[in-house]
Every structure is written in structure tokens, then in C-alpha cells.
PDB file of N, CA and C in Angstrom:
ATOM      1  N   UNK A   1       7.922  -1.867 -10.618  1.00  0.00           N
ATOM      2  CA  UNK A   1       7.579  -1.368  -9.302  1.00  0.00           C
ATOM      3  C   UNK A   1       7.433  -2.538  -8.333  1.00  0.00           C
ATOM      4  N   UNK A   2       7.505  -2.102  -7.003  1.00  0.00           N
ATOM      5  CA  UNK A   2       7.699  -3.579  -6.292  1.00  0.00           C
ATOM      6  C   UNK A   2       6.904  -3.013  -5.252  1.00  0.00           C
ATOM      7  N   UNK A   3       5.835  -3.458  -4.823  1.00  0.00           N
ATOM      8  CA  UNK A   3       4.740  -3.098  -4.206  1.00  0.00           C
ATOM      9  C   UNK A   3       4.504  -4.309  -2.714  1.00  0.00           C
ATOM     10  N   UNK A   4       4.151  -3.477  -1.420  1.00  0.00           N
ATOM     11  CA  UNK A   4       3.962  -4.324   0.004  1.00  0.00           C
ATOM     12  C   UNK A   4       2.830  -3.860  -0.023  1.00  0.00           C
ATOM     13  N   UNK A   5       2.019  -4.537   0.625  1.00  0.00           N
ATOM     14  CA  UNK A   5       0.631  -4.607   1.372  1.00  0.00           C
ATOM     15  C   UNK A   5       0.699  -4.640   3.138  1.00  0.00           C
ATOM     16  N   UNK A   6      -0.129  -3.397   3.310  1.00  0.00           N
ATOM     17  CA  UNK A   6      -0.288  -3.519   4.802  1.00  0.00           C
ATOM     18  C   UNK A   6      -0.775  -4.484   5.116  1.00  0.00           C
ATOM     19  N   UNK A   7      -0.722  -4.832   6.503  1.00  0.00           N
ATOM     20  CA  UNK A   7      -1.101  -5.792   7.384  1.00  0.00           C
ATOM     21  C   UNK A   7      -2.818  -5.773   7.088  1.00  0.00           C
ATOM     22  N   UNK A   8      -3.702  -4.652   7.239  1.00  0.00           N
ATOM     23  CA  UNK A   8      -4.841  -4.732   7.029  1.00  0.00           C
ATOM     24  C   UNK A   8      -5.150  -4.968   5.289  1.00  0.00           C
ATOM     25  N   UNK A   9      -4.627  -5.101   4.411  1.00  0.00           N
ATOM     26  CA  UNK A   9      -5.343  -5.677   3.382  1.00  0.00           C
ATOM     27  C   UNK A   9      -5.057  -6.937   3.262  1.00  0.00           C
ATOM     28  N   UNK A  10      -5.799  -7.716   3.135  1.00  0.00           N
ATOM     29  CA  UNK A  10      -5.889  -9.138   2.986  1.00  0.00           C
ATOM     30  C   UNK A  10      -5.375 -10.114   2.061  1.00  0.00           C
ATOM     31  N   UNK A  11      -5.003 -10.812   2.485  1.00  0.00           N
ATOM     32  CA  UNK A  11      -3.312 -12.027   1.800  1.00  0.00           C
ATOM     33  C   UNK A  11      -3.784 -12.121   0.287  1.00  0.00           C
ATOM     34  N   UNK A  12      -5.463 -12.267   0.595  1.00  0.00           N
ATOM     35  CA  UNK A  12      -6.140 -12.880  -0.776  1.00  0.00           C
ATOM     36  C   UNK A  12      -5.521 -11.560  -2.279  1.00  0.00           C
ATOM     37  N   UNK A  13      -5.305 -10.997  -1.581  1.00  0.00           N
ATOM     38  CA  UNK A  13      -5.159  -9.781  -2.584  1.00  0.00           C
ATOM     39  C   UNK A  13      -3.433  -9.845  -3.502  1.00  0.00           C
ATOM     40  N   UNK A  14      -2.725 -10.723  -2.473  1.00  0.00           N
ATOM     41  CA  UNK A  14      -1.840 -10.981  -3.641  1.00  0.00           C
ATOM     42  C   UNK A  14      -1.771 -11.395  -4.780  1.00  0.00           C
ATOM     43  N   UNK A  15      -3.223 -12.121  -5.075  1.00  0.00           N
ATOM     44  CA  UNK A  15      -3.117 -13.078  -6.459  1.00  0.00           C
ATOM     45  C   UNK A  15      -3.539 -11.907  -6.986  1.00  0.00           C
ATOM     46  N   UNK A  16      -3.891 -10.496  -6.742  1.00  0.00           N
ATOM     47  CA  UNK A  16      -4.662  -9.740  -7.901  1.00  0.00           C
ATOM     48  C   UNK A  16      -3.628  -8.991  -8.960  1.00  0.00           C
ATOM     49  N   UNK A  17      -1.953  -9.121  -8.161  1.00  0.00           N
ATOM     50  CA  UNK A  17      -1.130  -8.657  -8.764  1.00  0.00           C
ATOM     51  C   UNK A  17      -0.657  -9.269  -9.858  1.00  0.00           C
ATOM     52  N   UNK A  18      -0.907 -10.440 -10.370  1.00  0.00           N
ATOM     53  CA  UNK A  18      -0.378 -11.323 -11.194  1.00  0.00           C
ATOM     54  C   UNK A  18       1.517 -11.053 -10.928  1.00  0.00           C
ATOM     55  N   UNK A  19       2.063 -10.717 -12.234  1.00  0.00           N
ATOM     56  CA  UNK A  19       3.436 -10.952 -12.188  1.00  0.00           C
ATOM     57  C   UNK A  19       4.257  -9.853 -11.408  1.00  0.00           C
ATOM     58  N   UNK A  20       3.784  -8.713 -11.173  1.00  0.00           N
ATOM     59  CA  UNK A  20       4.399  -7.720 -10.565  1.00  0.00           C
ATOM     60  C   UNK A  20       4.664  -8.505  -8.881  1.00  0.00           C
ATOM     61  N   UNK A  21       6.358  -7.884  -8.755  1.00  0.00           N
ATOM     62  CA  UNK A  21       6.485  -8.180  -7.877  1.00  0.00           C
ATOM     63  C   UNK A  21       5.906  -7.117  -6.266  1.00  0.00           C
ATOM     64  N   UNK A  22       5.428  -8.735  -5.266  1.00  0.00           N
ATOM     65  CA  UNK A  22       4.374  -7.561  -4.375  1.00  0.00           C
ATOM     66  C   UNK A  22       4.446  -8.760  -3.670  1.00  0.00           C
ATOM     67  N   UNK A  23       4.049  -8.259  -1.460  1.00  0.00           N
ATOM     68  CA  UNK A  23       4.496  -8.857  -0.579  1.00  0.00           C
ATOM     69  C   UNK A  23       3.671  -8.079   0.264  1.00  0.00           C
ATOM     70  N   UNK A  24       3.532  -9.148   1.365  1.00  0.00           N
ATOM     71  CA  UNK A  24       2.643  -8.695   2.177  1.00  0.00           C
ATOM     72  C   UNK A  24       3.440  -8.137   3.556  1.00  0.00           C
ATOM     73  N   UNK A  25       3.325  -7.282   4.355  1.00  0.00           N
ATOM     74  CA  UNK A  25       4.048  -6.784   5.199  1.00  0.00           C
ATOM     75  C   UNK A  25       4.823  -7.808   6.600  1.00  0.00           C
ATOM     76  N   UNK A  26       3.309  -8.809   6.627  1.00  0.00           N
ATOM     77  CA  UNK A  26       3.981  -9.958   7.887  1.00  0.00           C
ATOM     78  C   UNK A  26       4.608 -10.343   7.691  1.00  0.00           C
ATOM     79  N   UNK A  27       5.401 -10.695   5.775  1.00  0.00           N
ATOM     80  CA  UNK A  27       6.342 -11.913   5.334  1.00  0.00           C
ATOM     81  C   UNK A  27       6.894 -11.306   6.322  1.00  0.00           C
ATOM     82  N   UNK A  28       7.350 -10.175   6.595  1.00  0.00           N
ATOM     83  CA  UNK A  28       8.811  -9.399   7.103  1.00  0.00           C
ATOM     84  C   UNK A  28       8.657  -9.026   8.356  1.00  0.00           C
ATOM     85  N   UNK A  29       7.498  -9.600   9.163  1.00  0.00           N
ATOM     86  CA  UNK A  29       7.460  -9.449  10.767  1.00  0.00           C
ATOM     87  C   UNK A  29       7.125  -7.969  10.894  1.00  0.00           C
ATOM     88  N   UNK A  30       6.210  -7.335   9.789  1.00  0.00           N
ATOM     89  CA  UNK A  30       6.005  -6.016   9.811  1.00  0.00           C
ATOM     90  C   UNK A  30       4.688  -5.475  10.614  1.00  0.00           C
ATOM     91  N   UNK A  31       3.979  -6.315  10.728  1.00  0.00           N
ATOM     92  CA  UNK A  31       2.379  -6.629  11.231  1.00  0.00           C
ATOM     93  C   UNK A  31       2.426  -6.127  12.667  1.00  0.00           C
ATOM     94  N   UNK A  32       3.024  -5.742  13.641  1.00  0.00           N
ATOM     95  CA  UNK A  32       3.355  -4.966  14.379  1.00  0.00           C
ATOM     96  C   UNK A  32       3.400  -3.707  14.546  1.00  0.00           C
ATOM     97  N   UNK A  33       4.387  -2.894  13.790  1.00  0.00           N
ATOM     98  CA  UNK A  33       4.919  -1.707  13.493  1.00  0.00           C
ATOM     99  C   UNK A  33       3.974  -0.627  13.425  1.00  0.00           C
ATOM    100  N   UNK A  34       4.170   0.299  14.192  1.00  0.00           N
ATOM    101  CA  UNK A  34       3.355   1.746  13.711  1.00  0.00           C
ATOM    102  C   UNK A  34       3.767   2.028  12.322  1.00  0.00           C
ATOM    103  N   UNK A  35       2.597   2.965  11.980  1.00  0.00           N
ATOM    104  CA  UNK A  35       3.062   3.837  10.821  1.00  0.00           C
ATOM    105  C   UNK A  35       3.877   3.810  10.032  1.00  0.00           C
ATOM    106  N   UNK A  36       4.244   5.105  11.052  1.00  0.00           N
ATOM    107  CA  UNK A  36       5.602   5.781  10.402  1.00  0.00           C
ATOM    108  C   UNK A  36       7.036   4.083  10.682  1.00  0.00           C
ATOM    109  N   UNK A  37       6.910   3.911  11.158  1.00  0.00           N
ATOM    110  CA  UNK A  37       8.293   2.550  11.652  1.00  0.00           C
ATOM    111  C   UNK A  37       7.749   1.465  10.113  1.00  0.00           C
ATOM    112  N   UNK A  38       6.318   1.329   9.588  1.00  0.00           N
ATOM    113  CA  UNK A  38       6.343   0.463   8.989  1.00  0.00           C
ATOM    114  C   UNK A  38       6.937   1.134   7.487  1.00  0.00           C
ATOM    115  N   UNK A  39       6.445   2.685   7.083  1.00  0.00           N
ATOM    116  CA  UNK A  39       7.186   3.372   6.045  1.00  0.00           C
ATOM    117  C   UNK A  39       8.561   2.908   6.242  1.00  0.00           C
ATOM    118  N   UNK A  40       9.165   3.455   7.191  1.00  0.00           N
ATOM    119  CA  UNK A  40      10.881   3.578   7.151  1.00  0.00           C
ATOM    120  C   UNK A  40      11.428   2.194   6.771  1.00  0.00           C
ATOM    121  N   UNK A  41      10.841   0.769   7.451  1.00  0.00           N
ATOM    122  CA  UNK A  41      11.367  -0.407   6.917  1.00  0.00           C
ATOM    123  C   UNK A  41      10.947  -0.452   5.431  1.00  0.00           C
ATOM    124  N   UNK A  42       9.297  -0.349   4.853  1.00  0.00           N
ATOM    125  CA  UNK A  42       9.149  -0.471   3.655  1.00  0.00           C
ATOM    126  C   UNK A  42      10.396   0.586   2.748  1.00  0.00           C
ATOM    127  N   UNK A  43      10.498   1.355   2.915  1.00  0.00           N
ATOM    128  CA  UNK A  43      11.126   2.616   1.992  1.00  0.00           C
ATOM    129  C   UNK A  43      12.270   1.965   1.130  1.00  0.00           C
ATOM    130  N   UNK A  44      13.107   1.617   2.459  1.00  0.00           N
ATOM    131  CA  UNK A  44      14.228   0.521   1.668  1.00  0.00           C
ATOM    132  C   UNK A  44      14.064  -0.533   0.856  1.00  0.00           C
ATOM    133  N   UNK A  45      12.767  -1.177   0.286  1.00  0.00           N
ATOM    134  CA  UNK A  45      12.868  -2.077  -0.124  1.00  0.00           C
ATOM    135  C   UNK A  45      11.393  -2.533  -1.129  1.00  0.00           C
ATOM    136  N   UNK A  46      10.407  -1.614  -0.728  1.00  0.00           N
ATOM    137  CA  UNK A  46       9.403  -1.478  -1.919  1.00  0.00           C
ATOM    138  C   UNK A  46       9.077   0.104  -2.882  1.00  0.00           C
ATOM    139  N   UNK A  47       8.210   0.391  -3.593  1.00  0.00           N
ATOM    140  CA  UNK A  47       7.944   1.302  -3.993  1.00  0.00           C
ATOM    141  C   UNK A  47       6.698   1.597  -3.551  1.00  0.00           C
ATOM    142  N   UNK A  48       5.950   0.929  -3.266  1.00  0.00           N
ATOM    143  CA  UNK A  48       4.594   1.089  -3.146  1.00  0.00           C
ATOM    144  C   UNK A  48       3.900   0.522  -1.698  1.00  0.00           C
ATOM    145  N   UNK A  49       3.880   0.906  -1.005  1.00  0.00           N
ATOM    146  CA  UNK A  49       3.026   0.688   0.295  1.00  0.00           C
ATOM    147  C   UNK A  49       1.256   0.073  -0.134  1.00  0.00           C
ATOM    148  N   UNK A  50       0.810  -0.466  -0.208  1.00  0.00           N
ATOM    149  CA  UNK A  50      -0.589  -0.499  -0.245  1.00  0.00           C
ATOM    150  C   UNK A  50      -1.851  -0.452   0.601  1.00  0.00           C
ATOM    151  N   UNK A  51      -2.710   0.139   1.040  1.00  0.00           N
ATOM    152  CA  UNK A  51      -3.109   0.195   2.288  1.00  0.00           C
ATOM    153  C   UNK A  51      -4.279   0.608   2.635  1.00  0.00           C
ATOM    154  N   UNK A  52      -5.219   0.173   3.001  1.00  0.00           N
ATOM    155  CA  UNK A  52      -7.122   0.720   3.352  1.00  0.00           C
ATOM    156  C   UNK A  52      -6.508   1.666   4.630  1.00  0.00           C
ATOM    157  N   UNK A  53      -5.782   1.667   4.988  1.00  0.00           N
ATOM    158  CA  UNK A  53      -6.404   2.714   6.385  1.00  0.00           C
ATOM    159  C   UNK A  53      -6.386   4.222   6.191  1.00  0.00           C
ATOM    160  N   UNK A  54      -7.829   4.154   5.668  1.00  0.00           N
ATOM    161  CA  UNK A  54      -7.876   5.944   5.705  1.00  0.00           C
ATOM    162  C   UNK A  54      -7.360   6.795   6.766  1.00  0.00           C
ATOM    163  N   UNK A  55      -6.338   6.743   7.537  1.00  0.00           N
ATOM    164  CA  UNK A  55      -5.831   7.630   8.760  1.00  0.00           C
ATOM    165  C   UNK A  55      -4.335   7.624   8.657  1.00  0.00           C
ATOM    166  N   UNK A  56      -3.725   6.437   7.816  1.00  0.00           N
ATOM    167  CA  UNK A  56      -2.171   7.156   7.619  1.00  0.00           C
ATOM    168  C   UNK A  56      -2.056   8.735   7.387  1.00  0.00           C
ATOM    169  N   UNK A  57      -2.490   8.817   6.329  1.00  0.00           N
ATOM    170  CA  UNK A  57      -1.925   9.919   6.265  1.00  0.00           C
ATOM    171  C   UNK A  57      -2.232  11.160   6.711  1.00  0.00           C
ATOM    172  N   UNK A  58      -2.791  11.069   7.752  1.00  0.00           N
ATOM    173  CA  UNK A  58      -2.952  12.211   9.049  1.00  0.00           C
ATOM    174  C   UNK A  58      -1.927  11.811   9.953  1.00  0.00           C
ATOM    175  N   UNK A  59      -1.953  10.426   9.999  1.00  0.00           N
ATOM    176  CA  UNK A  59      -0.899  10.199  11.237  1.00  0.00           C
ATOM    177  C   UNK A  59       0.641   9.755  10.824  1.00  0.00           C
ATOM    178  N   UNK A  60       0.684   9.980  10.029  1.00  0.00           N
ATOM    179  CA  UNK A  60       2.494   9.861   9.361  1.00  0.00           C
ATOM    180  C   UNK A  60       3.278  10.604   8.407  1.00  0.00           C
ATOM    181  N   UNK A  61       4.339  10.482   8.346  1.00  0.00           N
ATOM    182  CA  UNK A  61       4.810  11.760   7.470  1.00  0.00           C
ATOM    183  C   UNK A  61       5.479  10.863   6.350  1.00  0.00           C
ATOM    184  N   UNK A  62       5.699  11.364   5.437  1.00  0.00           N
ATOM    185  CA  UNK A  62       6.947  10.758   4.427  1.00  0.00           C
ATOM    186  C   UNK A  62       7.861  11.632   3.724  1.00  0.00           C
ATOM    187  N   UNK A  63       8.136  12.142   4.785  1.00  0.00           N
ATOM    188  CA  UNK A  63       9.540  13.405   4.512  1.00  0.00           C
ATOM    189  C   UNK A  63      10.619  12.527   4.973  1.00  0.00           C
ATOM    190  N   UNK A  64      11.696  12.757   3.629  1.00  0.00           N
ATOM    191  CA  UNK A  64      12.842  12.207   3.859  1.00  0.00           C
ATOM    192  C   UNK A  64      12.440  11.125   3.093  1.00  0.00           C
ATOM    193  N   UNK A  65      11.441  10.340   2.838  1.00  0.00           N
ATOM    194  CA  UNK A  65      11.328   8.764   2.367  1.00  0.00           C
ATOM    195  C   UNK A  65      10.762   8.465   0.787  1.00  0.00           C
ATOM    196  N   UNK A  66      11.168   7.876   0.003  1.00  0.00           N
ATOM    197  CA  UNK A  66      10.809   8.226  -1.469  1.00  0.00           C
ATOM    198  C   UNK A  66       9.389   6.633  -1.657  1.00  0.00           C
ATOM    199  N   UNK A  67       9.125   6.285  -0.453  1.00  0.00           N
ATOM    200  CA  UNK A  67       8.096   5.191  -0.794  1.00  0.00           C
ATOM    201  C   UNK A  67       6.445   5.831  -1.177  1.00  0.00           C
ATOM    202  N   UNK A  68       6.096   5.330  -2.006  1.00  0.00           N
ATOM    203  CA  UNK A  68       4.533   5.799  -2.440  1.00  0.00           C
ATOM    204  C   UNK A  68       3.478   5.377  -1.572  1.00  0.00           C
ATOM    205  N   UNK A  69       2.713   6.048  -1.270  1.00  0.00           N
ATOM    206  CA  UNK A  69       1.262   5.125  -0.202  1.00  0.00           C
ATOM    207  C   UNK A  69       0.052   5.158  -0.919  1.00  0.00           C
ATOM    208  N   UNK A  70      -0.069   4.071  -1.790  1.00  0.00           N
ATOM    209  CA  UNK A  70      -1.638   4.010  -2.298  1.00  0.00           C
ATOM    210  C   UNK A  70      -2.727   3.490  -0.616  1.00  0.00           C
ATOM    211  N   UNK A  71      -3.644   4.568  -0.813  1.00  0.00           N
ATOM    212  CA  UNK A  71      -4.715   4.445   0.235  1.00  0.00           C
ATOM    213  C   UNK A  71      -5.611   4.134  -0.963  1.00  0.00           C
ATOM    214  N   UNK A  72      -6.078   2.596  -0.889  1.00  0.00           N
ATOM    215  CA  UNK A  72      -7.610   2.179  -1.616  1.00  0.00           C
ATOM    216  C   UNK A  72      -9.166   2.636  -0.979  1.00  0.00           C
ATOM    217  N   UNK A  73      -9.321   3.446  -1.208  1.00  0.00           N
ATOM    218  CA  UNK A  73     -11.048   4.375  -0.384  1.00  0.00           C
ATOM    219  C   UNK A  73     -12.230   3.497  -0.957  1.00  0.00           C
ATOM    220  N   UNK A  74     -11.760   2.549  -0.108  1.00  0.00           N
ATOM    221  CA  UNK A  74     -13.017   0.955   0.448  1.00  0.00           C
ATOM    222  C   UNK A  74     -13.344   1.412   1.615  1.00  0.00           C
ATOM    223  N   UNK A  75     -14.524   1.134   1.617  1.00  0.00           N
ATOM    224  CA  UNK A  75     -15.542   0.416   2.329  1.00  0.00           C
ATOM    225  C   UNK A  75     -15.640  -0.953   2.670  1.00  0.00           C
ATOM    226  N   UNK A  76     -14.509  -0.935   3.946  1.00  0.00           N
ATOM    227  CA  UNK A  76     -14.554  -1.999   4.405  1.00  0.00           C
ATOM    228  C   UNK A  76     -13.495  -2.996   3.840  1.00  0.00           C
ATOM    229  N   UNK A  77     -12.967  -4.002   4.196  1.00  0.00           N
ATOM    230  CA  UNK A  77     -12.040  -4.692   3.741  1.00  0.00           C
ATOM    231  C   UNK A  77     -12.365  -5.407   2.486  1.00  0.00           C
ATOM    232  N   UNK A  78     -13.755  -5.420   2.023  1.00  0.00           N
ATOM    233  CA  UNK A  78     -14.472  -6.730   1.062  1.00  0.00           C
ATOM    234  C   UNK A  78     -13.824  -6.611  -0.250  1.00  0.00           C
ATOM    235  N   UNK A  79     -13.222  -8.072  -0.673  1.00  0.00           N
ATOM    236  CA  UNK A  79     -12.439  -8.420  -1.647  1.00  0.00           C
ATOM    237  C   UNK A  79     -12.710  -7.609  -2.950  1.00  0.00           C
ATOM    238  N   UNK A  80     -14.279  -7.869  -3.237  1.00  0.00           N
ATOM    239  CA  UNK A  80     -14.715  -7.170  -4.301  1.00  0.00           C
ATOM    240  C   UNK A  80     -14.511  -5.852  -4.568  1.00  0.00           C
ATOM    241  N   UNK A  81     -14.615  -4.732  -3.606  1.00  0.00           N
ATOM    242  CA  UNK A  81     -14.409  -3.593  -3.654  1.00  0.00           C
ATOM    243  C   UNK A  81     -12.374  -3.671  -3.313  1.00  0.00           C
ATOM    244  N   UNK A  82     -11.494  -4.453  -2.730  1.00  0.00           N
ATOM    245  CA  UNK A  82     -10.037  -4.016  -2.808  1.00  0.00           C
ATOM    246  C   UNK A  82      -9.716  -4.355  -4.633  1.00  0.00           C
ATOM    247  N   UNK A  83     -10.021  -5.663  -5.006  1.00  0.00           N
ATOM    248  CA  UNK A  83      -9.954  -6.187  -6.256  1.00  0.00           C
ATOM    249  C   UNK A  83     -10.060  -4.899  -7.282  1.00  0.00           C
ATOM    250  N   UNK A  84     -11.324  -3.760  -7.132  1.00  0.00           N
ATOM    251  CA  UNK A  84     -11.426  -3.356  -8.191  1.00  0.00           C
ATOM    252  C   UNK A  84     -10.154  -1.710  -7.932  1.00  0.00           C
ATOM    253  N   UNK A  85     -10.191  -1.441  -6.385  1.00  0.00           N
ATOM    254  CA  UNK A  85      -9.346  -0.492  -6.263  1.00  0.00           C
ATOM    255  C   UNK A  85      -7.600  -0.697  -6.535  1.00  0.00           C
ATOM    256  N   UNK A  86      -7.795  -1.930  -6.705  1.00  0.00           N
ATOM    257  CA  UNK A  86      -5.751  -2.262  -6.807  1.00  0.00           C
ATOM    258  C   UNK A  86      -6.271  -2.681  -8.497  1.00  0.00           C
ATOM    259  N   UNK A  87      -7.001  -2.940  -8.673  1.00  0.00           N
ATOM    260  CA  UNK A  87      -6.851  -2.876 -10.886  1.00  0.00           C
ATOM    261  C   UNK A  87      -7.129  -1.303 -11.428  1.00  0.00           C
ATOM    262  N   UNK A  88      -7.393  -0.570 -10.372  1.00  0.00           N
ATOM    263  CA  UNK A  88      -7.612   0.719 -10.870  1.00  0.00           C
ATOM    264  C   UNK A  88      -5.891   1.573 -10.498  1.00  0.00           C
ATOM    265  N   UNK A  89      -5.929   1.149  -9.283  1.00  0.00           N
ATOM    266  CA  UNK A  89      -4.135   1.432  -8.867  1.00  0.00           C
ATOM    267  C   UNK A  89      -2.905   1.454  -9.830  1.00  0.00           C
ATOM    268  N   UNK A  90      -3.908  -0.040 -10.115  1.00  0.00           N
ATOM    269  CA  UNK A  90      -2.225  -0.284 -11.125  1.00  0.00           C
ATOM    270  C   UNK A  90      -2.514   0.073 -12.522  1.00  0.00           C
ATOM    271  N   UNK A  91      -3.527   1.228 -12.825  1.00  0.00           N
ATOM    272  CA  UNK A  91      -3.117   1.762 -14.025  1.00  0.00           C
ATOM    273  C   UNK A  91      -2.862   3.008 -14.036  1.00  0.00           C
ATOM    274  N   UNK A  92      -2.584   3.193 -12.732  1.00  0.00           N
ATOM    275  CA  UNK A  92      -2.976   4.813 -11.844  1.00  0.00           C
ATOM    276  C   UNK A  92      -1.335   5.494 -11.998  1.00  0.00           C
ATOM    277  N   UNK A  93      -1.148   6.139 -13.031  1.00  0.00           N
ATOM    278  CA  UNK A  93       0.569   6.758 -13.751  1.00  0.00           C
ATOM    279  C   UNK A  93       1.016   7.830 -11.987  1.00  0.00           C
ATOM    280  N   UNK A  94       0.384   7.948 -11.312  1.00  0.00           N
ATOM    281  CA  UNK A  94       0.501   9.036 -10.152  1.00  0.00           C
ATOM    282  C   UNK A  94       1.437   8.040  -9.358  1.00  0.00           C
ATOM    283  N   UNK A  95       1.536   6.924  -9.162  1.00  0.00           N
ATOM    284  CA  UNK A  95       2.450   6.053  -8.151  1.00  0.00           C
ATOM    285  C   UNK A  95       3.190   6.186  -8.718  1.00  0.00           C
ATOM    286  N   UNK A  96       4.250   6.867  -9.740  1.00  0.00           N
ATOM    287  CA  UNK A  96       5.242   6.675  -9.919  1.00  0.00           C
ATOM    288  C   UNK A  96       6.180   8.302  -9.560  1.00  0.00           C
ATOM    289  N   UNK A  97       5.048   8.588  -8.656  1.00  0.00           N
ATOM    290  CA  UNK A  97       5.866  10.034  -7.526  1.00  0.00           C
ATOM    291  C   UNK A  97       5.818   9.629  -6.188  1.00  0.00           C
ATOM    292  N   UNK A  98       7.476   9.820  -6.228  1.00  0.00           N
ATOM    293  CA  UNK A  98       7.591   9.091  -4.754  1.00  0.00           C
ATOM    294  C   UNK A  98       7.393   9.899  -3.603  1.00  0.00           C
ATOM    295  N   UNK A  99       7.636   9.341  -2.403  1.00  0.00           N
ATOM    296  CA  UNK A  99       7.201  10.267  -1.245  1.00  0.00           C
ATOM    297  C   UNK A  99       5.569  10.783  -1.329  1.00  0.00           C
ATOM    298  N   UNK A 100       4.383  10.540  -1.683  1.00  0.00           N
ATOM    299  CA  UNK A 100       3.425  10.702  -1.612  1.00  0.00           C
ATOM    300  C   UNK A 100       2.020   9.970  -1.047  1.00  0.00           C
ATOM    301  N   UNK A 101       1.023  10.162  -0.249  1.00  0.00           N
ATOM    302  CA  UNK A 101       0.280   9.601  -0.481  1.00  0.00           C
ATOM    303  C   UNK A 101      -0.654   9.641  -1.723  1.00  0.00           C
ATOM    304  N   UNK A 102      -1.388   8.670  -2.366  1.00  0.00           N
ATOM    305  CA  UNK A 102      -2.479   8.981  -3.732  1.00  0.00           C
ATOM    306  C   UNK A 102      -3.147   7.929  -3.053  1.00  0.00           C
ATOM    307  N   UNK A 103      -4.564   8.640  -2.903  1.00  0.00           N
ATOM    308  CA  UNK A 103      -5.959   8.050  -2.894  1.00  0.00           C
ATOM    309  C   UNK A 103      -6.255   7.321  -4.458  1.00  0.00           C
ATOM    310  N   UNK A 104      -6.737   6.147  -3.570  1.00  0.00           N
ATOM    311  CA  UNK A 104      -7.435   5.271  -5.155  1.00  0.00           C
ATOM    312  C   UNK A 104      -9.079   5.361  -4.785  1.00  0.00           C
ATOM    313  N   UNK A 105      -9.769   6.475  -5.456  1.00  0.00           N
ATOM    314  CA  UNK A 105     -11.080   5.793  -5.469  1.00  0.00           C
ATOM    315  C   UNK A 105     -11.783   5.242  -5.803  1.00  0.00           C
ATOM    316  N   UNK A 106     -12.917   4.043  -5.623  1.00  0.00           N
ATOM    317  CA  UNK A 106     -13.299   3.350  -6.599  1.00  0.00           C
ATOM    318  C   UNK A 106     -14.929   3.448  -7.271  1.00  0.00           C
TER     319      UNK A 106
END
């Protein structure tokens, strides 16, 4: 699986992936983009969106698009609480249905 990180989760969080390949959305000048514009670029090219903002998925659709949106349900950006929601993610068998959002709670 090849997993991006929104702009709002924090760079530090790449080392939590170890070998899986995973990227943060600015590599790609994505840190800009609404929503839905940041799905449609991700779609082509990750599986997994990663992302704290509890309001995507009121405000975007993913019809038509086979990318997954893990929403991590933190409190707040703090490392400790993303750390334990992306080791719970990645044992989480539900990301491997595409076009969906899945809540990670921790």
C-alpha cells in the first residue's frame, strides 16, 4: 500500500511508517489544494490518504475515486496520540476498500 499524509499531519509522522512506502502531500506542492482537488491528485498515485481533519468527509466526495481516507480521531495534532492512531491504522484490514472513508479511533 502506498500511503500520503495530509498537509495537517505532521512530517514527524513519517518515521512511524518504517518501510512502507508513504509521503507527505507538500513533497507534491499539494499543501494548497482543497479537498476534493487534493483526493483527485492523490487517487492517481497513493492508496491511502492519511488525515486528522475530522470534516473531510462531510465536505468531499469519493465517487468515481478508488483512494482510501484514513481520518485518525485525535485530539489535536500531538505526536503521541497520531503515533498510536497510524500503528493502529496499519493493522486496520478495512483500508484495503477503496473509495472509502474509515475512522481510526484511538
Amino acid at each position: 500500500m502506498r500511503f500520503v499524509l495530509d498537509h495537517c499531519v505532521r512530517k514527524e509522522a513519517l518515521a512511524l511508517f518504517g518501510g512502507i512506502e508513504v509521503a507527505q502531500a507538500s513533497e507534491f506542492g499539494w499543501n494548497e489544494l482543497s479537498n476534493g482537488a487534493l483526493l483527485k491528485e492523490a487517487n492517481s498515485l497513493f492508496d491511502v490518504l492519511v488525515t486528522v481533519d475530522q470534516k473531510m468527509q462531510h465536505q468531499s466526495s469519493l465517487k468515481g475515486l478508488t483512494i482510501c481516507v484514513a481520518i485518525l480521531k485525535v485530539h489535536g495534532n500531538f505526536q503521541d496520540q497520531v503515533a498510536h492512531a497510524i500503528r493502529k491504522m496499519l493493522d486496520n484490514q478495512t483500508l484495503q476498500v477503496p473509495g472509502e472513508f474509515v475512522p481510526i479511533e484511538i
